[in-house]
N, C-alpha and C. Protein backbone atom coordinates (compact mmCIF):
# COMPACT_ATOMS: atom_id res chain seq x y z
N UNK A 1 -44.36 2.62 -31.60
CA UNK A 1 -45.49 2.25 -30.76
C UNK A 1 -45.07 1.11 -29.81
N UNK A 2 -45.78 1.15 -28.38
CA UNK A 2 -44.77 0.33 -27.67
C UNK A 2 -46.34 -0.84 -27.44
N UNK A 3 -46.24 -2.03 -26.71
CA UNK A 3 -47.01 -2.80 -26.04
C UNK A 3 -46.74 -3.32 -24.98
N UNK A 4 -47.82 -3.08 -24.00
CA UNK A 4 -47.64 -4.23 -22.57
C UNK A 4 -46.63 -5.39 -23.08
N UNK A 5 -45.69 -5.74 -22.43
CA UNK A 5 -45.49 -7.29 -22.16
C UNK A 5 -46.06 -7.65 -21.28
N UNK A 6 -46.24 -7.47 -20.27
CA UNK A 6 -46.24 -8.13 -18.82
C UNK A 6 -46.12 -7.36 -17.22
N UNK A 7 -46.51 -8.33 -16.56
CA UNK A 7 -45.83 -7.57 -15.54
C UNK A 7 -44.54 -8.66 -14.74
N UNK A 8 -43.68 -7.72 -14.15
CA UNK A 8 -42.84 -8.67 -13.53
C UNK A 8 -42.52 -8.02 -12.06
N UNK A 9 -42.01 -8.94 -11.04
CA UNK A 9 -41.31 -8.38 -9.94
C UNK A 9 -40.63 -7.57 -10.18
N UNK A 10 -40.29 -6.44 -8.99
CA UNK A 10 -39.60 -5.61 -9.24
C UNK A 10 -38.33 -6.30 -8.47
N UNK A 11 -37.36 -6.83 -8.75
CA UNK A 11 -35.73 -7.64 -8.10
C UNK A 11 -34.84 -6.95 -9.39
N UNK A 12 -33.48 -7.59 -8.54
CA UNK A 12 -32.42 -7.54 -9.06
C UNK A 12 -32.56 -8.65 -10.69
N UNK A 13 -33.52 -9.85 -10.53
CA UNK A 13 -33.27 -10.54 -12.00
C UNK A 13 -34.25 -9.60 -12.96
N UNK A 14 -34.67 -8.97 -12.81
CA UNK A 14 -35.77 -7.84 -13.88
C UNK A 14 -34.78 -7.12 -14.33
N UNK A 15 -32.98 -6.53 -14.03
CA UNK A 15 -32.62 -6.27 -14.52
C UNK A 15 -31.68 -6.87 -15.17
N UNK A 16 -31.57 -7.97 -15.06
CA UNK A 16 -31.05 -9.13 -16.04
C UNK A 16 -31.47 -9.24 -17.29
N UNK A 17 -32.98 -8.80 -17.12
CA UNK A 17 -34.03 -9.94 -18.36
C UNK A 17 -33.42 -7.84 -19.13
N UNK A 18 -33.07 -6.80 -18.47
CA UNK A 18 -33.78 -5.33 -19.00
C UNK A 18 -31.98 -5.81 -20.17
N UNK A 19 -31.30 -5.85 -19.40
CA UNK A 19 -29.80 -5.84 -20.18
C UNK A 19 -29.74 -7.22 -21.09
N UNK A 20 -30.44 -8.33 -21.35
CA UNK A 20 -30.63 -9.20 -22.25
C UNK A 20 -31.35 -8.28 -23.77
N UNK A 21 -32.47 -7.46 -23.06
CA UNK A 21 -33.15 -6.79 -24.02
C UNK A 21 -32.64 -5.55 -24.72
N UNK A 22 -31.81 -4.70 -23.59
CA UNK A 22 -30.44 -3.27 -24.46
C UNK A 22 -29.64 -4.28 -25.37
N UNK A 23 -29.13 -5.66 -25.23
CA UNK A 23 -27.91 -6.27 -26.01
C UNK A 23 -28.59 -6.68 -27.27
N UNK A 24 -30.36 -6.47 -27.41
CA UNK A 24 -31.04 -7.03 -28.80
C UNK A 24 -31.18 -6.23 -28.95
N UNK A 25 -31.19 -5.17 -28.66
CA UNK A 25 -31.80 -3.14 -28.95
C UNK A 25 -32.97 -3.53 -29.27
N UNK A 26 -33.96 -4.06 -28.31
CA UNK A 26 -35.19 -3.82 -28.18
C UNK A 26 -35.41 -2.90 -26.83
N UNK A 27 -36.22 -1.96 -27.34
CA UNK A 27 -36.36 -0.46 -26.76
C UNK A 27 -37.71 -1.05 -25.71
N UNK A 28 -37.83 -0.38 -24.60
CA UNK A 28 -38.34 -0.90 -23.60
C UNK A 28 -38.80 0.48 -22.45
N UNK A 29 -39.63 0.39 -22.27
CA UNK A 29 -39.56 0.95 -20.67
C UNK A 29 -40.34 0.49 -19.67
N UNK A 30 -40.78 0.99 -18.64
CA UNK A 30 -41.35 0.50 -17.41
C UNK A 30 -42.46 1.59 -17.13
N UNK A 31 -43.31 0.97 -16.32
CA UNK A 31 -44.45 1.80 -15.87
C UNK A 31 -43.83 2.78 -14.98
N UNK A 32 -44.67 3.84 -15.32
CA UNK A 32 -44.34 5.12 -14.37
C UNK A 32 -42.75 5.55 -14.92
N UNK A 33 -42.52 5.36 -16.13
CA UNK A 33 -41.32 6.03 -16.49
C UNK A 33 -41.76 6.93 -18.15
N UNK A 34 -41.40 7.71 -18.12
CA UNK A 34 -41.67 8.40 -19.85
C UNK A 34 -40.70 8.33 -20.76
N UNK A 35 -40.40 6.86 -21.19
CA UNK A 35 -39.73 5.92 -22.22
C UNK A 35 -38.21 6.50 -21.97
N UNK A 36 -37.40 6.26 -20.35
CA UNK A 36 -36.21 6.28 -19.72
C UNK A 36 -36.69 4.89 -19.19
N UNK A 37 -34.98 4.43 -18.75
CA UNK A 37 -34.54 3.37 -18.08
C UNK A 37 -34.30 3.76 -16.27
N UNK A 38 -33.91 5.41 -16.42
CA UNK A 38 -33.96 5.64 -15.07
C UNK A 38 -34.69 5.40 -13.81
N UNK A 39 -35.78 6.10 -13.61
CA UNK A 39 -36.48 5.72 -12.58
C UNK A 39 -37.49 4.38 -12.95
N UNK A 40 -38.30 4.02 -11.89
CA UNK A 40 -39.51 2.82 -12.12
C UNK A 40 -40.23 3.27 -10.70
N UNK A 41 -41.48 3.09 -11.06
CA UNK A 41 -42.73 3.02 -10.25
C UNK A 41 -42.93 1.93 -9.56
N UNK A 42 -42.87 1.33 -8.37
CA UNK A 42 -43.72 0.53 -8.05
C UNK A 42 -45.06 0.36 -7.19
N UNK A 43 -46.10 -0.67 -7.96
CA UNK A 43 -47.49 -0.78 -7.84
C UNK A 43 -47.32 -1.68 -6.20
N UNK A 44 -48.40 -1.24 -5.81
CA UNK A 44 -48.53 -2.04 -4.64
C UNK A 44 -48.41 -3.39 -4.41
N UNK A 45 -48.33 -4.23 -5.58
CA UNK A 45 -47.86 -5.40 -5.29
C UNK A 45 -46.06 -5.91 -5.18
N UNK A 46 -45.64 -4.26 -5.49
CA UNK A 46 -43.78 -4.66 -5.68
C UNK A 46 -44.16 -5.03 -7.38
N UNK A 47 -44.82 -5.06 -8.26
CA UNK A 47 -45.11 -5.43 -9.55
C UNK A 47 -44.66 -3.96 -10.05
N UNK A 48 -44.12 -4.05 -11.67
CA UNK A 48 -43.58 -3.43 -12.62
C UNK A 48 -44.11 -3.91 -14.40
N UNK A 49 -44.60 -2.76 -14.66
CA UNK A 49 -45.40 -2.85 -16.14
C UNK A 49 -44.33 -2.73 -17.22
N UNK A 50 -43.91 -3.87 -18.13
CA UNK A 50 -42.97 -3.77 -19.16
C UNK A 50 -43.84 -3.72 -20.42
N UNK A 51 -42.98 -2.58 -21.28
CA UNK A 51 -43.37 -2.23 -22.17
C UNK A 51 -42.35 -2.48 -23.50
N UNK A 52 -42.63 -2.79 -24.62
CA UNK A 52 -41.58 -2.78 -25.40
C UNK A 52 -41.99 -2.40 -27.07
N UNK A 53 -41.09 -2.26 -27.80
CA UNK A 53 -41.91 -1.64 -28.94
C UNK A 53 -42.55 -2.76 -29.78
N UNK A 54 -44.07 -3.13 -30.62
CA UNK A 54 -44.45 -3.45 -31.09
C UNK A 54 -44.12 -4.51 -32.01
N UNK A 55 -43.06 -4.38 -32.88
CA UNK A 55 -42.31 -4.72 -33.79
C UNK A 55 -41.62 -5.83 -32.96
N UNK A 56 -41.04 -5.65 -31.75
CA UNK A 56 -40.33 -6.63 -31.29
C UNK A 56 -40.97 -7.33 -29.93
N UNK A 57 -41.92 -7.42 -30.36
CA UNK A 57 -43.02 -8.09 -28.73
C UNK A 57 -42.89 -9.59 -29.05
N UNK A 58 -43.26 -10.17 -30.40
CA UNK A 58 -42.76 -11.69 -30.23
C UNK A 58 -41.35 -11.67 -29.76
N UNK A 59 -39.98 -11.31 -29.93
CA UNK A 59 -38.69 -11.66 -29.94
C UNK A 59 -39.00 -11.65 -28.21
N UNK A 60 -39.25 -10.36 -28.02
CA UNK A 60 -38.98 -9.87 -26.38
C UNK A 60 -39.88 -11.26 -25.38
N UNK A 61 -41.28 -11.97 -26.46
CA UNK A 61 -41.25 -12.51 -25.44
C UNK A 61 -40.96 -13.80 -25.07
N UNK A 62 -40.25 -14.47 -26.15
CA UNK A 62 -39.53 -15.49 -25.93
C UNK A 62 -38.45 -15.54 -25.38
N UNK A 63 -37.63 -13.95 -25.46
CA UNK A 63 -36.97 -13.71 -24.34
C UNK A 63 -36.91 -14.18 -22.96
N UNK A 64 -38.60 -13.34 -22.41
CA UNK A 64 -38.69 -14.18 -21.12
C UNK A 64 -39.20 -14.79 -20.89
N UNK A 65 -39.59 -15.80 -21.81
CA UNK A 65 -39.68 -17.39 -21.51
C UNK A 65 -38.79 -18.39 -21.36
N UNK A 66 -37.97 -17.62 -22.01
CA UNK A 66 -36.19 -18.41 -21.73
C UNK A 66 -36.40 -17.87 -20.52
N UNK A 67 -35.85 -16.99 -19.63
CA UNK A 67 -35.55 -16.57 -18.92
C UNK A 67 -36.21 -16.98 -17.90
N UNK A 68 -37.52 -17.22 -17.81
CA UNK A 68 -38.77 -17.02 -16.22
C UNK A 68 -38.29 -19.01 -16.04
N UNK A 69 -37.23 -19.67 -17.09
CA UNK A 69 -37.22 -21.17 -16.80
C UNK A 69 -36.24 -21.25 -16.08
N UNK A 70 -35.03 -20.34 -16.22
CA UNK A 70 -33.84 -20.20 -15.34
C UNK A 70 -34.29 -20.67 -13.87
């Protein structure tokens, strides 16, 4: 079962924070994708819906709280 994290810009550092999260094998996808890394949707704001599995939503989101301080 997966849960919203967030939303984030769609840039080049969103795939920073995506390959921090493959190196914890926390499983992930993006809005407008059917649980692939390949394509992504973007919403009219340039915004992107992260999703990740349940089990690992605290880890993932201290993840990017480290990360959004960079």
């Amino acid at each position: 079962m997966f849960c919203e994290l967030g939303k984030f810009n769609d840039n080049i550092n969103l795939e920073i924070l995506l390959s921090i999260f493959r190196s914890q094998e926390i499983k992930y996808y993006k809005s407008g994708e059917n649980n692939s890394v390949l394509g992504i949707e973007i919403g009219s704001l340039g915004e992107v819906k992260l999703y990740v599995e349940k089990d690992k939503l605290d880890v993932a989101m201290k993840i990017v709280e480290s990360w959004r301080k960079r």
